[in-house]
N, C-alpha and C. Protein backbone atom coordinates (compact mmCIF):
# COMPACT_ATOMS: atom_id res chain seq x y z
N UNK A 1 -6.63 -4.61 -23.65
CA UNK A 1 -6.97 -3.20 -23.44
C UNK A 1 -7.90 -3.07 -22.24
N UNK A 2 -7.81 -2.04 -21.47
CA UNK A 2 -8.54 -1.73 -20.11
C UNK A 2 -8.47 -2.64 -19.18
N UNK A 3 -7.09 -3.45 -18.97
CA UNK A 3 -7.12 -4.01 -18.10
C UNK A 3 -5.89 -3.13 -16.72
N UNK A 4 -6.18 -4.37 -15.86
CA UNK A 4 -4.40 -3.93 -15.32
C UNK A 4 -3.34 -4.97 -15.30
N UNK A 5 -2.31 -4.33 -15.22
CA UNK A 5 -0.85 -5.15 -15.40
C UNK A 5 -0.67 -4.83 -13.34
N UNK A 6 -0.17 -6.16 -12.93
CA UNK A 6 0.26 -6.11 -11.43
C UNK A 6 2.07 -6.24 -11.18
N UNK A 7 2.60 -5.74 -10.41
CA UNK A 7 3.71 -5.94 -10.32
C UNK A 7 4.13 -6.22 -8.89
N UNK A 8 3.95 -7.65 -8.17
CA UNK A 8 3.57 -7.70 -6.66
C UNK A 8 5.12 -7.78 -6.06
N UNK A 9 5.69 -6.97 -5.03
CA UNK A 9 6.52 -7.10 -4.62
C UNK A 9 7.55 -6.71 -5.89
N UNK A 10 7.31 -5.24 -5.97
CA UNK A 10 8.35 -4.38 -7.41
C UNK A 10 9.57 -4.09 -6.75
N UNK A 11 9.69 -3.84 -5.55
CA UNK A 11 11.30 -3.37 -5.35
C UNK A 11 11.41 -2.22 -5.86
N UNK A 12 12.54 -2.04 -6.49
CA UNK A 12 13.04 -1.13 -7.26
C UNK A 12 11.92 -0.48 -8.41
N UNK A 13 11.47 -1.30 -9.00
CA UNK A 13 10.68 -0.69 -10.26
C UNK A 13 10.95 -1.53 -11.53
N UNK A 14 11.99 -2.50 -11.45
CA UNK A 14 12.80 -2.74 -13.02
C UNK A 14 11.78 -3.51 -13.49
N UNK A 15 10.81 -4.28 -13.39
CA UNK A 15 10.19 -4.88 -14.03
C UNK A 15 8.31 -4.17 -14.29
N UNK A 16 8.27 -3.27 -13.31
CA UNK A 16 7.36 -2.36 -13.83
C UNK A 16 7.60 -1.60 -14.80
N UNK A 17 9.35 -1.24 -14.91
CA UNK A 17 9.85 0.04 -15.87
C UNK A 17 9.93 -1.32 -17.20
N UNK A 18 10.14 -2.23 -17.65
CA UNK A 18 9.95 -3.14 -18.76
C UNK A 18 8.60 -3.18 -18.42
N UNK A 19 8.02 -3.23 -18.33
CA UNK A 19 6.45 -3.59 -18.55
C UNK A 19 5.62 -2.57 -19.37
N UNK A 20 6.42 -1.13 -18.15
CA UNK A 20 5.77 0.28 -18.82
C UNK A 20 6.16 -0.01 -20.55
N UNK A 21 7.62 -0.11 -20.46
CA UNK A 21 8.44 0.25 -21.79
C UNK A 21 7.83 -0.85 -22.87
N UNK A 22 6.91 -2.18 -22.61
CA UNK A 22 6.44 -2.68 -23.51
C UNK A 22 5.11 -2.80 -23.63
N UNK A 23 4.14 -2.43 -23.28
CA UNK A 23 2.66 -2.67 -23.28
C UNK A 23 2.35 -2.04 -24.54
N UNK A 24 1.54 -2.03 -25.19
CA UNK A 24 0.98 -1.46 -26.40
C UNK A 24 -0.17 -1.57 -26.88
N UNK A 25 -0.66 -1.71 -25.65
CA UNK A 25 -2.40 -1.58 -25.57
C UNK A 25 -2.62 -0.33 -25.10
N UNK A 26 -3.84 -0.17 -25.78
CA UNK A 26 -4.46 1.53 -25.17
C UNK A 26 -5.27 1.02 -23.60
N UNK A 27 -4.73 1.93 -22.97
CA UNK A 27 -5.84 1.98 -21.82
C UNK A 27 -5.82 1.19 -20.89
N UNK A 28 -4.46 0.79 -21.11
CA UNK A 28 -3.87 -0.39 -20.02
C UNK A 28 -3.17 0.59 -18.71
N UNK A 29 -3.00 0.01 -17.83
CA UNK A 29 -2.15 0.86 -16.59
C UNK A 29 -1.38 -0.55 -15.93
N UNK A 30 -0.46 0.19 -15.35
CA UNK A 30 0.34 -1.04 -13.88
C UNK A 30 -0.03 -0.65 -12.74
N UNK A 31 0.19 -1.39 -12.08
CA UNK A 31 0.12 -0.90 -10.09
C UNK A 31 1.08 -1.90 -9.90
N UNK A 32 1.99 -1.44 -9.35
CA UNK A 32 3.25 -2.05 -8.62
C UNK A 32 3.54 -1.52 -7.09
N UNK A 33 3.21 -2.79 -6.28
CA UNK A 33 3.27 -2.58 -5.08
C UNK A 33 4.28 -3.67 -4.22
N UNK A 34 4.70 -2.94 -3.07
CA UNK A 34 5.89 -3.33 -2.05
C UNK A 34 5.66 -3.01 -1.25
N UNK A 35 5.79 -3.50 0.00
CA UNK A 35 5.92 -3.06 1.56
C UNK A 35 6.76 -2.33 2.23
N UNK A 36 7.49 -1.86 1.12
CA UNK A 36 8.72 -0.87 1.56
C UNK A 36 8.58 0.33 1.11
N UNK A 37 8.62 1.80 2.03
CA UNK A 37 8.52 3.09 1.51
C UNK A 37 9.37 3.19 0.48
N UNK A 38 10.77 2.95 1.18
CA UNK A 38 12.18 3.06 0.64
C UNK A 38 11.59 2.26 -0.85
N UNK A 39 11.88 1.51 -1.47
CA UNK A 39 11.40 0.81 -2.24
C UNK A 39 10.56 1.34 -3.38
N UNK A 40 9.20 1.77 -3.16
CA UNK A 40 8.42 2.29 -3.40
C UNK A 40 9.03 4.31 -4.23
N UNK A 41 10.04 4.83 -3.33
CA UNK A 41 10.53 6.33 -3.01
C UNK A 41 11.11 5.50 -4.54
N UNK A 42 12.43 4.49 -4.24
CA UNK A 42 13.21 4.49 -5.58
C UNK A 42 12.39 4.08 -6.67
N UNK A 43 10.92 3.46 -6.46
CA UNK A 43 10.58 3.39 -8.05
C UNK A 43 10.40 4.05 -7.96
N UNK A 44 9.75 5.40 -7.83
CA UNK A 44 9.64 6.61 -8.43
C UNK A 44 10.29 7.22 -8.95
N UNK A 45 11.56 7.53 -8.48
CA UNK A 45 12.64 8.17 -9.04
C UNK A 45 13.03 7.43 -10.41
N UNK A 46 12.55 5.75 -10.47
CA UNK A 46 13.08 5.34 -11.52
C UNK A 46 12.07 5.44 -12.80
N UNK A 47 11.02 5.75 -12.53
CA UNK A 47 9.54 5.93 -13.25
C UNK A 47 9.99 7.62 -14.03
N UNK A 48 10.33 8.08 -13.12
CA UNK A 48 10.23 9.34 -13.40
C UNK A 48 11.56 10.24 -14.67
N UNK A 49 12.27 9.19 -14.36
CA UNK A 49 13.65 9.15 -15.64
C UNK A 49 13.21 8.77 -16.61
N UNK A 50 11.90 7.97 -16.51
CA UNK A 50 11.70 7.02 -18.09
C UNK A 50 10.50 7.94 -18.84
N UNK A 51 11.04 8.60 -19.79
CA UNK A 51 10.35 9.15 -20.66
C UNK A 51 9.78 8.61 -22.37
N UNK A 52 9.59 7.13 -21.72
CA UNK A 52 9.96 6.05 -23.50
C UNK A 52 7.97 5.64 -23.36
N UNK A 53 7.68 6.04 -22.36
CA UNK A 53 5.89 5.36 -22.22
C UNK A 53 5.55 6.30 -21.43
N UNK A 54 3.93 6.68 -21.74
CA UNK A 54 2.99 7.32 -21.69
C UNK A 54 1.92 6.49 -20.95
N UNK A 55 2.40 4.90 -20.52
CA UNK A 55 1.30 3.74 -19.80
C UNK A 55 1.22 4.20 -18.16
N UNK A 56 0.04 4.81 -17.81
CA UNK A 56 0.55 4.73 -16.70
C UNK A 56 0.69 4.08 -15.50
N UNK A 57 1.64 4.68 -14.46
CA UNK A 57 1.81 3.52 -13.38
C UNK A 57 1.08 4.12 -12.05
N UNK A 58 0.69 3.04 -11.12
CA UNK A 58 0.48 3.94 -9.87
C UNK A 58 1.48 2.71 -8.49
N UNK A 59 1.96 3.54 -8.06
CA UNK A 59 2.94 2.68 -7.03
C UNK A 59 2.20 2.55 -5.46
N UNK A 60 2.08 1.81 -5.08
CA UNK A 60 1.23 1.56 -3.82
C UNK A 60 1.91 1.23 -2.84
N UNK A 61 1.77 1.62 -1.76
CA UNK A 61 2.92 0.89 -0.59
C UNK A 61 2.04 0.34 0.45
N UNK A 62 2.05 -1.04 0.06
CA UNK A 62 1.14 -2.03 1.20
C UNK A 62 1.81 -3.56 1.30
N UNK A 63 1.46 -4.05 1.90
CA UNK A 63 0.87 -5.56 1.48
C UNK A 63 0.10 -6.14 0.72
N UNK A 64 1.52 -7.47 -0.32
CA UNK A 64 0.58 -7.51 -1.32
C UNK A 64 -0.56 -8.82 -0.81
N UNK A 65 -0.92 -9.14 0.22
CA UNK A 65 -1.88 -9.85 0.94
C UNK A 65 -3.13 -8.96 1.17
N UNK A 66 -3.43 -7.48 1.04
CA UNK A 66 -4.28 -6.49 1.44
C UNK A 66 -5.05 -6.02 0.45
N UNK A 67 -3.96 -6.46 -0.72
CA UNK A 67 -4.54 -5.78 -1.67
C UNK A 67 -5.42 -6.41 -3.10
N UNK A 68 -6.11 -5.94 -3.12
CA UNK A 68 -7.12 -6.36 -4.34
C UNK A 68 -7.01 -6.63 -5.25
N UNK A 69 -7.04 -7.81 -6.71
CA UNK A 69 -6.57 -7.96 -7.79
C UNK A 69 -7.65 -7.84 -8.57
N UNK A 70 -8.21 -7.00 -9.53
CA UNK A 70 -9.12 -6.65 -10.14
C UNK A 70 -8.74 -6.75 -11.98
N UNK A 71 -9.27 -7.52 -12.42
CA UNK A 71 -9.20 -7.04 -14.40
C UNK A 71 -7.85 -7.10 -14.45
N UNK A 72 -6.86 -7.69 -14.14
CA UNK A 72 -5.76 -8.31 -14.29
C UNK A 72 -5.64 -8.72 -16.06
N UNK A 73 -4.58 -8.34 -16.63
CA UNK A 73 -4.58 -9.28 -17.52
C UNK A 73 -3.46 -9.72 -17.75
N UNK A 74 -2.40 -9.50 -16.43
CA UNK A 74 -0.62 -9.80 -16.46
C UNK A 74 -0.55 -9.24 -14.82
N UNK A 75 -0.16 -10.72 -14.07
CA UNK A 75 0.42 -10.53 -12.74
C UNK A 75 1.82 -10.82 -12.81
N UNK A 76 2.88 -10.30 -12.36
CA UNK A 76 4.17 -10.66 -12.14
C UNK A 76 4.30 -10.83 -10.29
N UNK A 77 4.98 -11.82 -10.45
CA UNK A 77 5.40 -12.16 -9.15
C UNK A 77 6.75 -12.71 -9.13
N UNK A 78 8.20 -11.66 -8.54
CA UNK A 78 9.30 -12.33 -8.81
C UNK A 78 9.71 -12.23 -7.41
N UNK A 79 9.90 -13.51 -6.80
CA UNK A 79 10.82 -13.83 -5.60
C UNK A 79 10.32 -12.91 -4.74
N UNK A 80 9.34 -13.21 -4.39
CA UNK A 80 7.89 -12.53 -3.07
C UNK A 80 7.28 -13.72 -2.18
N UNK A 81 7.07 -14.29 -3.18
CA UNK A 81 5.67 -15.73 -2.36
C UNK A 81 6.77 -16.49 -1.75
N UNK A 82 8.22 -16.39 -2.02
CA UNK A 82 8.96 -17.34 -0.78
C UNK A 82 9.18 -16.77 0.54
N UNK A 83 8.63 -15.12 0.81
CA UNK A 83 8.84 -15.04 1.92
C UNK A 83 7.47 -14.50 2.53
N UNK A 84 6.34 -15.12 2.08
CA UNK A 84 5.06 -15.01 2.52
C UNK A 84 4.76 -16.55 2.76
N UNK A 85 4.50 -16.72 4.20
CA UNK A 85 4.57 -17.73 4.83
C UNK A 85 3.60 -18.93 4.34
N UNK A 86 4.22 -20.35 4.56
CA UNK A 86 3.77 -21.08 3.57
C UNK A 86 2.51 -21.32 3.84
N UNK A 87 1.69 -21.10 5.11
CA UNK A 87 0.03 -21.67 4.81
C UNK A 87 -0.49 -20.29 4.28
N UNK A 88 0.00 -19.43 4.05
CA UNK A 88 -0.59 -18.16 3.16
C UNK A 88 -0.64 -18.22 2.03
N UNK A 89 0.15 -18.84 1.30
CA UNK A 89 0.66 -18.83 0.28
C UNK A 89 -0.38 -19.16 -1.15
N UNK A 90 -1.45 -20.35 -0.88
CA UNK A 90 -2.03 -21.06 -1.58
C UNK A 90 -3.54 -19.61 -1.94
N UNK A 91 -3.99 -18.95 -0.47
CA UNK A 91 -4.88 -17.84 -0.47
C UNK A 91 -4.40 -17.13 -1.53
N UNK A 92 -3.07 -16.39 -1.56
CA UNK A 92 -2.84 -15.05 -2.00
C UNK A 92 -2.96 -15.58 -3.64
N UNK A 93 -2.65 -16.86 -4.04
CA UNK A 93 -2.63 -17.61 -5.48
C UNK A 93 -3.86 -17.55 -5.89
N UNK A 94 -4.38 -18.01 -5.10
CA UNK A 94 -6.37 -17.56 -5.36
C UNK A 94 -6.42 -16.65 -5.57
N UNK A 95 -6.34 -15.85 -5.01
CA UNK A 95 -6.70 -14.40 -4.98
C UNK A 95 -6.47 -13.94 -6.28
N UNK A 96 -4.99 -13.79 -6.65
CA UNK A 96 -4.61 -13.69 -8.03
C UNK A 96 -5.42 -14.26 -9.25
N UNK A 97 -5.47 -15.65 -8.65
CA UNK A 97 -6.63 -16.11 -9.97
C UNK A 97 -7.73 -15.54 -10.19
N UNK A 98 -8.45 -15.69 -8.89
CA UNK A 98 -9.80 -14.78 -8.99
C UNK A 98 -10.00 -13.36 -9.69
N UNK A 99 -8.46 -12.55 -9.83
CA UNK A 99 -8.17 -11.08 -10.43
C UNK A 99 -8.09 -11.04 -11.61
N UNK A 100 -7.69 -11.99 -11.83
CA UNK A 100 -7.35 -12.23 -13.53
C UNK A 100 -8.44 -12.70 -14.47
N UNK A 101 -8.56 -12.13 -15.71
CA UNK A 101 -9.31 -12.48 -16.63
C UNK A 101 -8.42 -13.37 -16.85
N UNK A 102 -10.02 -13.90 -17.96
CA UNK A 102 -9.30 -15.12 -18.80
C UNK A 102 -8.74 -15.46 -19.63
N UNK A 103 -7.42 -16.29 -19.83
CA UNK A 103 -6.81 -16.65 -21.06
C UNK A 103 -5.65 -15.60 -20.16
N UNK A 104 -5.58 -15.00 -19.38
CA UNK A 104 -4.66 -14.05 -18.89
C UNK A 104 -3.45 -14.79 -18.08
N UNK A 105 -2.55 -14.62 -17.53
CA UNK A 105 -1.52 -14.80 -17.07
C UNK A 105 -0.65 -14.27 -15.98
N UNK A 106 -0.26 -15.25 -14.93
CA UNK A 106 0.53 -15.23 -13.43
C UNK A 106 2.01 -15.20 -13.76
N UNK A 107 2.67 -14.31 -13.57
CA UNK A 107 4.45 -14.80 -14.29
C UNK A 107 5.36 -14.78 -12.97
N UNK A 108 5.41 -15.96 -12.31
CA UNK A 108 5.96 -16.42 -10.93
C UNK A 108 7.33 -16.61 -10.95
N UNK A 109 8.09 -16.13 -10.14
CA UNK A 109 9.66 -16.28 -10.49
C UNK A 109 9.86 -16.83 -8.94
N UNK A 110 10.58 -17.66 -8.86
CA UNK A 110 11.06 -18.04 -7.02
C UNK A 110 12.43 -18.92 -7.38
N UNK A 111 12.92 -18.56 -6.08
CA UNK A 111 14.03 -19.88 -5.62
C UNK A 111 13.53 -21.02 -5.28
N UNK A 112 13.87 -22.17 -5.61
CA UNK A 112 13.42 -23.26 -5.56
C UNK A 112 14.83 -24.56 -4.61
N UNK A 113 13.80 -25.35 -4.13
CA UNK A 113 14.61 -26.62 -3.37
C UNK A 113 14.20 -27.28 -4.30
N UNK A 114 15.04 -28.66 -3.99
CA UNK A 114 15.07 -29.56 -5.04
C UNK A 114 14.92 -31.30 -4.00
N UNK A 115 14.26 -32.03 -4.12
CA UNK A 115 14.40 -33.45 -3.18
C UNK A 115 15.01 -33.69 -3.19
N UNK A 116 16.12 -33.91 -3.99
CA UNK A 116 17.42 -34.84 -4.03
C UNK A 116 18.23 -34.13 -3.81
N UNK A 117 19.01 -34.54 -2.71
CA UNK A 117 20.11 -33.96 -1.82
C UNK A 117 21.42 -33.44 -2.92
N UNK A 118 21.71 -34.55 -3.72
CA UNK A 118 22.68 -34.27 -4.43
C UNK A 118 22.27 -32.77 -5.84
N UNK A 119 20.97 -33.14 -6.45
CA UNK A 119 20.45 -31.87 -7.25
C UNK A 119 20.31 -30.78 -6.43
N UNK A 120 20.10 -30.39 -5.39
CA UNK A 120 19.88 -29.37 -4.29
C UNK A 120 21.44 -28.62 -4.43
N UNK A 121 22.22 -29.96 -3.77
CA UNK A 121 23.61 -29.34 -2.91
C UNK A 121 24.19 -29.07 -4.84
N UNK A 122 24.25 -29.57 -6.21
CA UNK A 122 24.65 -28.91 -6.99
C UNK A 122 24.08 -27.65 -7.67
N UNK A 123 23.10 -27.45 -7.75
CA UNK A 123 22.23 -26.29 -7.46
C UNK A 123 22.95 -25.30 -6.88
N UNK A 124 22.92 -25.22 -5.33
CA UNK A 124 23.32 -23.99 -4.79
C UNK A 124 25.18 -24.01 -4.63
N UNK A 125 25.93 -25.01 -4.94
CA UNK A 125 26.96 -24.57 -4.64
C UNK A 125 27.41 -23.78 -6.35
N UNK A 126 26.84 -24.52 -7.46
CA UNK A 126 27.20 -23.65 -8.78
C UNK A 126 26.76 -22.08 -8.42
N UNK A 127 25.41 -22.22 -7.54
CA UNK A 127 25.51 -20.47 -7.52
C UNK A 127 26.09 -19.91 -6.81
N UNK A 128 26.45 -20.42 -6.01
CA UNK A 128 28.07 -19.81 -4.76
C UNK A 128 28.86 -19.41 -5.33
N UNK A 129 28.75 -20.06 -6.79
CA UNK A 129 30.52 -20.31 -7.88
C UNK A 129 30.45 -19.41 -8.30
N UNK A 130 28.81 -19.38 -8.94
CA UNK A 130 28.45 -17.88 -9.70
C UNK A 130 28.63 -16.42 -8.92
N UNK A 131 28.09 -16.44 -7.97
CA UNK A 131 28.69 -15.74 -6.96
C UNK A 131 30.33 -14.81 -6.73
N UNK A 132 30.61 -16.39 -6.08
CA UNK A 132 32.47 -15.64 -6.63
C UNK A 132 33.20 -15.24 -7.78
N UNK A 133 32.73 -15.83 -9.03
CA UNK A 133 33.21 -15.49 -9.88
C UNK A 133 32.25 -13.96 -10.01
N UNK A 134 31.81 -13.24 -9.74
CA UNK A 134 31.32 -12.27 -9.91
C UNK A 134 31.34 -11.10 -8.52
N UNK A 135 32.37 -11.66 -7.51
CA UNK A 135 32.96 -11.08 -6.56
C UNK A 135 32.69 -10.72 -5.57
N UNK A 136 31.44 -11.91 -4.86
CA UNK A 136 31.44 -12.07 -3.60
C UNK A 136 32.54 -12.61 -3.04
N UNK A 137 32.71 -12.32 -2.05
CA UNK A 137 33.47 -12.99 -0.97
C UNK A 137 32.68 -14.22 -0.21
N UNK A 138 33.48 -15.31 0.36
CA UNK A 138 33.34 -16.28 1.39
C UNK A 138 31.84 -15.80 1.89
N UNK A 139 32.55 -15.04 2.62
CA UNK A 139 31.98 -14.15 4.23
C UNK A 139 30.41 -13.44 3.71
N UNK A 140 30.78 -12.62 2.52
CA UNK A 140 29.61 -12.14 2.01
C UNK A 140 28.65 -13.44 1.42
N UNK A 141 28.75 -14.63 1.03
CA UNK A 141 27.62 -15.85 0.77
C UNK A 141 27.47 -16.04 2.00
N UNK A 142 27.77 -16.37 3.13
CA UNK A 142 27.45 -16.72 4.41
C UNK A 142 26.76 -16.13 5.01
N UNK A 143 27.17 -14.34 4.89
CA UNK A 143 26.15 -13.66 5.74
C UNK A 143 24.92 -13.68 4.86
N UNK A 144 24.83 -13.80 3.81
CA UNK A 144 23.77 -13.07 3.04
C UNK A 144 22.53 -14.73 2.91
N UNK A 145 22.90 -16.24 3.52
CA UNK A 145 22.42 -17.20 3.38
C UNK A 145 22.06 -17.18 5.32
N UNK A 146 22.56 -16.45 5.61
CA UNK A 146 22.45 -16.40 7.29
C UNK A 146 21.29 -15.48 7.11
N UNK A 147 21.01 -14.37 6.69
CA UNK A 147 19.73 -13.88 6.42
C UNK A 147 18.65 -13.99 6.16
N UNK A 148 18.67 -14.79 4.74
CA UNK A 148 17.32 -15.33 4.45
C UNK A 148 17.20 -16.45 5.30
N UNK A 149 18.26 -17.01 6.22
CA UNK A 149 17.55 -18.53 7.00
C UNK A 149 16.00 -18.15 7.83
N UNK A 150 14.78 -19.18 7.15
CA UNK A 150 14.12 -19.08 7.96
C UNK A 150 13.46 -18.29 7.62
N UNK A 151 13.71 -17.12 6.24
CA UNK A 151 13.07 -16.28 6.03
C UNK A 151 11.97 -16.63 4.82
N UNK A 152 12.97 -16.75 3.95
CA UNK A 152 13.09 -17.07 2.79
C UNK A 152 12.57 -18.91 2.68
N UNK A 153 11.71 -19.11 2.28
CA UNK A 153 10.97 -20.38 2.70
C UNK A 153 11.14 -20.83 1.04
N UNK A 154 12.16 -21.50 0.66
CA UNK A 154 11.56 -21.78 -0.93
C UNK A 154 10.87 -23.40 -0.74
N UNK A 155 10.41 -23.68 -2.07
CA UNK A 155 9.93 -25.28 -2.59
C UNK A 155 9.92 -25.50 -3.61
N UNK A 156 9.90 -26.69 -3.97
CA UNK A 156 10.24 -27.54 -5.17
C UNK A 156 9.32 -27.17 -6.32
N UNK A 157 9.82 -26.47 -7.45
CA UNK A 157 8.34 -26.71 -8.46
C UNK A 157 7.51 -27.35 -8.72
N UNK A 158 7.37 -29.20 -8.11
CA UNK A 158 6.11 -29.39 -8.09
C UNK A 158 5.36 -28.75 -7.53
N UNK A 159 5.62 -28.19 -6.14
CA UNK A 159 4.50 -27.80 -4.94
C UNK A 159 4.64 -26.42 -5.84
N UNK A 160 5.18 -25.85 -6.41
CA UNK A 160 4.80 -24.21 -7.21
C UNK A 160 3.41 -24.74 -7.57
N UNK A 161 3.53 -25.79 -9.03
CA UNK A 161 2.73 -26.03 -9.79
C UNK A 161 1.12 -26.80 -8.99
N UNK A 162 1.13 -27.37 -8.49
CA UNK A 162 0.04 -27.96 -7.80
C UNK A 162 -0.76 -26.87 -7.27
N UNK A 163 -0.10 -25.95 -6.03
CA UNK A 163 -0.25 -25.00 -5.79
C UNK A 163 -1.28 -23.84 -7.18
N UNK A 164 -0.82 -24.06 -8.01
CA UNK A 164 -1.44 -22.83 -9.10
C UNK A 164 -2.39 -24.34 -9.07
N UNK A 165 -2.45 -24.96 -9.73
CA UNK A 165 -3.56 -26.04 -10.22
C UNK A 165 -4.64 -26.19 -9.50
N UNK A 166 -4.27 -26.15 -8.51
CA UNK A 166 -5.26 -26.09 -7.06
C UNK A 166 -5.91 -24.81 -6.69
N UNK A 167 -5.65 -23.61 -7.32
CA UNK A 167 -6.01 -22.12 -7.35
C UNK A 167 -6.82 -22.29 -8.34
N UNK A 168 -6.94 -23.09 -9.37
CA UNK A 168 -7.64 -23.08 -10.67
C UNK A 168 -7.11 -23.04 -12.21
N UNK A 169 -5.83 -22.44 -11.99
CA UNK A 169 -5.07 -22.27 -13.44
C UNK A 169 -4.90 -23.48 -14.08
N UNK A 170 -5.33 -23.06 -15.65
CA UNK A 170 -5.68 -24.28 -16.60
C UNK A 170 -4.07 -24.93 -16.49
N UNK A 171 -2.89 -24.25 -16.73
CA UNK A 171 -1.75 -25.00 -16.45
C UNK A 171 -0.41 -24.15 -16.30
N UNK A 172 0.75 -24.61 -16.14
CA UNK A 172 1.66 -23.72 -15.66
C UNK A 172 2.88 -24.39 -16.52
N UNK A 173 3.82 -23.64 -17.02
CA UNK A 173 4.82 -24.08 -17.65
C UNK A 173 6.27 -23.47 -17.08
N UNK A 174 7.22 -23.93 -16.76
CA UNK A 174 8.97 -23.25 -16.32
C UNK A 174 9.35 -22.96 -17.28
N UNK A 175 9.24 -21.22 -17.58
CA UNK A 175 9.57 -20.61 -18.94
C UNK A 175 11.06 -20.55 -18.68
N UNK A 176 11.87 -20.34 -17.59
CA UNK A 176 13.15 -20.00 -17.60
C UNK A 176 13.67 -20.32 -16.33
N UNK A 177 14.86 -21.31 -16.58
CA UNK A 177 15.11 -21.70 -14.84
C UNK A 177 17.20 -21.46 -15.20
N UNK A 178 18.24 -20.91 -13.71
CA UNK A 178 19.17 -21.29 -13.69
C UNK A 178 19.65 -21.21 -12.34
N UNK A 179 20.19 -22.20 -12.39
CA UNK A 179 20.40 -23.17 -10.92
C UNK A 179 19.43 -22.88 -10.25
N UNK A 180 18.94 -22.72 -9.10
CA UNK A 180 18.27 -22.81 -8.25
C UNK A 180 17.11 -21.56 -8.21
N UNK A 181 16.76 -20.68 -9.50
CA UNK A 181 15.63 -20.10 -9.52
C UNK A 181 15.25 -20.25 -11.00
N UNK A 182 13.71 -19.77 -10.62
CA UNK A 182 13.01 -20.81 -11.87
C UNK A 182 11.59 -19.55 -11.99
N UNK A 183 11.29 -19.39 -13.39
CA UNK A 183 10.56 -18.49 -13.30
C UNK A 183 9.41 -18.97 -14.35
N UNK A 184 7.85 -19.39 -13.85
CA UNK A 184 6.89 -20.30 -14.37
C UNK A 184 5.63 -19.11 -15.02
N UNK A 185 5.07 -19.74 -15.96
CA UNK A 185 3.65 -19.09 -16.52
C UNK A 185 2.76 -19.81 -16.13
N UNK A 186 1.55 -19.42 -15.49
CA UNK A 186 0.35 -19.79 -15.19
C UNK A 186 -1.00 -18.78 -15.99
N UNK A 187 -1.23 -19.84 -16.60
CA UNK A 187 -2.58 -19.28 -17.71
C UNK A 187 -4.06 -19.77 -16.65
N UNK A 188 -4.74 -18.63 -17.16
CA UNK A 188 -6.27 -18.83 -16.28
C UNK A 188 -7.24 -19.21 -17.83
């Protein structure tokens, strides 16, 4: 109760709009923030359909490097910190820790590389598979892996986990991984 719930790099809203739809503490709020107006415009529209919670939200449009983590007692972070460049990366984890009360919780979701050439290359070609069977085209995996090149910086869940350990978090666990993304808890 009286804390805040973070939602860094919300996109759309869908995981602020589950967050709204489950909290059940009094006096809790979210702030879900993105660097995109656009982004930011559609969570609203999607906030504003949901009439199931009374928690409220406030949507921010910044950088989530700018912004302040205060009385935290639930950070979400899904598939953000791979494209915030890697000597940044370890700061903004601090930061988070430092926001968070204790016994509280980081819920990190990323794409991940793998060392071994062969776990890597089966990794991403099952999700190519997954992919087509769900009706990409060729052309559409190519362009859309031509995009993130370079952008999109992933790493191996050790370096996730060290990374939080080295921020301070008592420990981190891979609550849910398939093929090549993996989504970890970090307790303070």
């Amino acid at each position: 109760a009286n804390t805040h719930c973070y939602d860094l790099g919300c996109s759309l809203g869908a995981v602020t709009l589950s967050m709204r739809q489950r909290i059940n503490q009094p006096d809790c709020d979210i702030i879900a923030i993105d660097n995109s107006p656009a982004m930011i415009e559609r969570g609203q529209q999607l906030l504003k359909s949901d009439q199931s919670s009374t928690i409220p939200v406030k949507l921010v449009c910044a950088d989530i490097q700018d912004v302040a983590i205060d009385n935290a007692s639930v950070v979400v972070m899904n598939f953000t910190l791979q494209f915030i460049p890697l000597e940044q990366r370890l700061t903004l984890i601090k930061r988070i820790y430092e926001g968070l009360n204790h016994g509280c919780v980081l819920i990190l979701s990323e794409k991940v590389a793998f060392d071994e050439e062969a776990r890597q290359d089966f990794h991403v070609d099952s999700h190519h598979d997954f992919k087509r069977a769900n009706g990409y085209s060729d052309m559409e995996i190519s362009q859309k892996r031509s995009a993130l090149e370079n952008v999109l910086i992933p790493e191996t869940i050790a370096t996730h986990q060290q990374r939080l350990k080295d921020a301070g978090f008592a420990f981190s666990d891979v609550w849910f991984q398939c093929f090549n993304f993996v989504s970890l808890v970090a307790v303070k």
